[in-house]
Protein backbone atom coordinates (compact mmCIF):
# COMPACT_ATOMS: atom_id res chain seq x y z
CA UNK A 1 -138.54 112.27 110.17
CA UNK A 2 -140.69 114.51 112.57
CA UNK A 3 -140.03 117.33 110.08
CA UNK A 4 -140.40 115.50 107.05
CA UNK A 5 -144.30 114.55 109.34
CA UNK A 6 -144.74 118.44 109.84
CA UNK A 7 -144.16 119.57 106.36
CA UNK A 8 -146.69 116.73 104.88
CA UNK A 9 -149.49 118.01 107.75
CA UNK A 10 -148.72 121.08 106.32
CA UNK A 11 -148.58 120.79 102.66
CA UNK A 12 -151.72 118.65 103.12
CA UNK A 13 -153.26 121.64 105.13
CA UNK A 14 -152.57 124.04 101.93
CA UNK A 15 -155.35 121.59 100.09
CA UNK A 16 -157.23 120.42 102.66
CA UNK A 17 -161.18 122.07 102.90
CA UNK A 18 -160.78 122.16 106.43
CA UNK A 19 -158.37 121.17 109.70
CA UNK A 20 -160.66 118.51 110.93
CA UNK A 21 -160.83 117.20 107.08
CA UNK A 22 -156.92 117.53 106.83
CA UNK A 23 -156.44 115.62 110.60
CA UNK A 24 -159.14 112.83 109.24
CA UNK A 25 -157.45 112.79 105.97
CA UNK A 26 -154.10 112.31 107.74
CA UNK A 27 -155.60 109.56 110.27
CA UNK A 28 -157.03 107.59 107.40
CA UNK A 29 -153.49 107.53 105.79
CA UNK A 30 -152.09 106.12 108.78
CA UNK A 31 -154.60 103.61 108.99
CA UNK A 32 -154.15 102.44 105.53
CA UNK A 33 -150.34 102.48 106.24
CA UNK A 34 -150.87 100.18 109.36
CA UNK A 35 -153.37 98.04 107.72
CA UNK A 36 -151.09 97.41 104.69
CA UNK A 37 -148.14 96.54 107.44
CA UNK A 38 -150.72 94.11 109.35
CA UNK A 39 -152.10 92.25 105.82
CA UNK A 40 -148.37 91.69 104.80
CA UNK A 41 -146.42 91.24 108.28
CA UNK A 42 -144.50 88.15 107.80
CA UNK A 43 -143.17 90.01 104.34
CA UNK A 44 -142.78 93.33 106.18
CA UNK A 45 -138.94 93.51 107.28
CA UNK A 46 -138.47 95.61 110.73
CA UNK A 47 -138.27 98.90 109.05
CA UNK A 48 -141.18 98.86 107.15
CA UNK A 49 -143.27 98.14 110.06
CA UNK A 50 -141.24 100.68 112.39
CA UNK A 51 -141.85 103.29 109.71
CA UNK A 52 -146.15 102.94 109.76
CA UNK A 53 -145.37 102.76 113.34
CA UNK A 54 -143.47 105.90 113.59
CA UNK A 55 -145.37 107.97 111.27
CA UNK A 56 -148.58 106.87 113.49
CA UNK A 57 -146.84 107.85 116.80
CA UNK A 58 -145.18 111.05 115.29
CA UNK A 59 -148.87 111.98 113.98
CA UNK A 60 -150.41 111.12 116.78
CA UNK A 61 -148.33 113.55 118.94
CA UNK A 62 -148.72 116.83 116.19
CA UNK A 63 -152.40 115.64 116.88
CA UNK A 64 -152.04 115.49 120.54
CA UNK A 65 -149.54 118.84 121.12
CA UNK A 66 -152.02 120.80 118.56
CA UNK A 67 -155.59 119.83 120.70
CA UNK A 68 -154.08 120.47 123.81
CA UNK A 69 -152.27 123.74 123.44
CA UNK A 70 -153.25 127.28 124.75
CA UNK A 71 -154.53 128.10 121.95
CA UNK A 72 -156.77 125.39 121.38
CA UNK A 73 -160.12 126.22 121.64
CA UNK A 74 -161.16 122.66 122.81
CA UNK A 75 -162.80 122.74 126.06
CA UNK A 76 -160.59 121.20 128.54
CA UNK A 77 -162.51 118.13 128.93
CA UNK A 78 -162.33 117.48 124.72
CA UNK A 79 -158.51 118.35 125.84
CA UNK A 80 -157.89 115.71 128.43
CA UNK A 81 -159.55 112.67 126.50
CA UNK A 82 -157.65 113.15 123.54
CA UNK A 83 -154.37 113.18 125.91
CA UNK A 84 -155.70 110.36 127.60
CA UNK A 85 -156.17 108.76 124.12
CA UNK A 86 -152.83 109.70 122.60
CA UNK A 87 -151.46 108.22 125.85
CA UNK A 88 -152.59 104.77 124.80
CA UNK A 89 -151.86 104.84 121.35
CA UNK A 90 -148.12 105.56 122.04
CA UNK A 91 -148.53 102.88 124.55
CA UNK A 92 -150.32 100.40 122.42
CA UNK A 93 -147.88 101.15 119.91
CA UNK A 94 -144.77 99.72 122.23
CA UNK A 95 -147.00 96.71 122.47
CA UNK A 96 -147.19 96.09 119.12
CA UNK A 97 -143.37 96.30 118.91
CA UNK A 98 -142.28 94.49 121.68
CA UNK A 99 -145.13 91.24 120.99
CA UNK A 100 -144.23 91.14 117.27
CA UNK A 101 -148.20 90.18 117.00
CA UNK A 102 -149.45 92.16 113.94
CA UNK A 103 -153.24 91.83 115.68
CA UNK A 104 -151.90 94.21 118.34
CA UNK A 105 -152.10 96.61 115.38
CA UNK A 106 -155.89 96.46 114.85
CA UNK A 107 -156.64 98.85 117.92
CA UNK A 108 -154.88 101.67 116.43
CA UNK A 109 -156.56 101.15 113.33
CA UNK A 110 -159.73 101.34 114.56
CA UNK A 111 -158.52 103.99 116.78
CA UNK A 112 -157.43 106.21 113.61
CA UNK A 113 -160.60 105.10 111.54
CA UNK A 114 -163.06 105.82 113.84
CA UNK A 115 -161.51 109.31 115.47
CA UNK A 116 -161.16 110.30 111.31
CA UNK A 117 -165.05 109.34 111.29
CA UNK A 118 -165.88 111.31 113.90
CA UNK A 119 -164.03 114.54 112.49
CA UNK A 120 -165.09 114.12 108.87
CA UNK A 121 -168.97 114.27 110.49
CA UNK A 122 -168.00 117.49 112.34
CA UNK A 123 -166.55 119.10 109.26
CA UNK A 124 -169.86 118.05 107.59
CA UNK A 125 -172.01 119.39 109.95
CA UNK A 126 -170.38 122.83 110.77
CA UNK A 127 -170.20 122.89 106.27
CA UNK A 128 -174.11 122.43 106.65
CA UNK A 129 -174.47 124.66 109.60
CA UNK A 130 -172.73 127.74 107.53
């Protein structure tokens, strides 16, 4: 499944305008896939839950290995609070699966939405800054 993650970040990549448009475009899909999971959890069986789980977690860690990688050009503080963050979403996410309480889910939701946000407004402004 981590491959089957990589080669979607990368097909999406081929049409994306932009890395930070392709990560928010990813983090909104993962949103919308935990969102859907939370709005229909007494329906969801285990698997379909463990799946927008897992696809969160795996993105979250291309996200996380990507930012804070030699080659980044992040400045090392950018660096650490993104580890920091990724640390609590995989963390958050055992929560979720060990309380069985589908409002667990809402932080990484907001968590995905509002990190998406913030990227989608950087892409604007370096499009503008061109």
């Amino acid at each position: 499944m981590y491959k089957q993650a990589a080669q979607a970040y990368q097909k999406t990549s081929q049409a994306a305008v932009s890395p930070r448009e392709l990560e928010a475009n990813l983090l909104m899909k993962a949103a919308a896939r935990l969102q859907l999971i939370k709005d229909e959890w007494e329906e969801s069986s285990l698997a379909e839950k463990d799946d927008a789980l897992v696809y969160n977690r795996k993105l979250w860690s291309i996200l996380v290995t990507s930012a804070t990688s030699d080659e980044s050009q992040l400045p090392q503080d950018i660096k650490n609070n993104i580890a920091s963050l990724a640390v609590f979403v995989f963390k958050q996410t055992i929560t979720v699966i060990t309380t069985d309480d589908p409002q667990k889910i809402n932080t990484l939701i907001s968590i995905n939405r509002a990190i998406a946000e913030g990227l989608r407004a950087r892409a604007e402004n370096a499009d503008s800054t061109e």
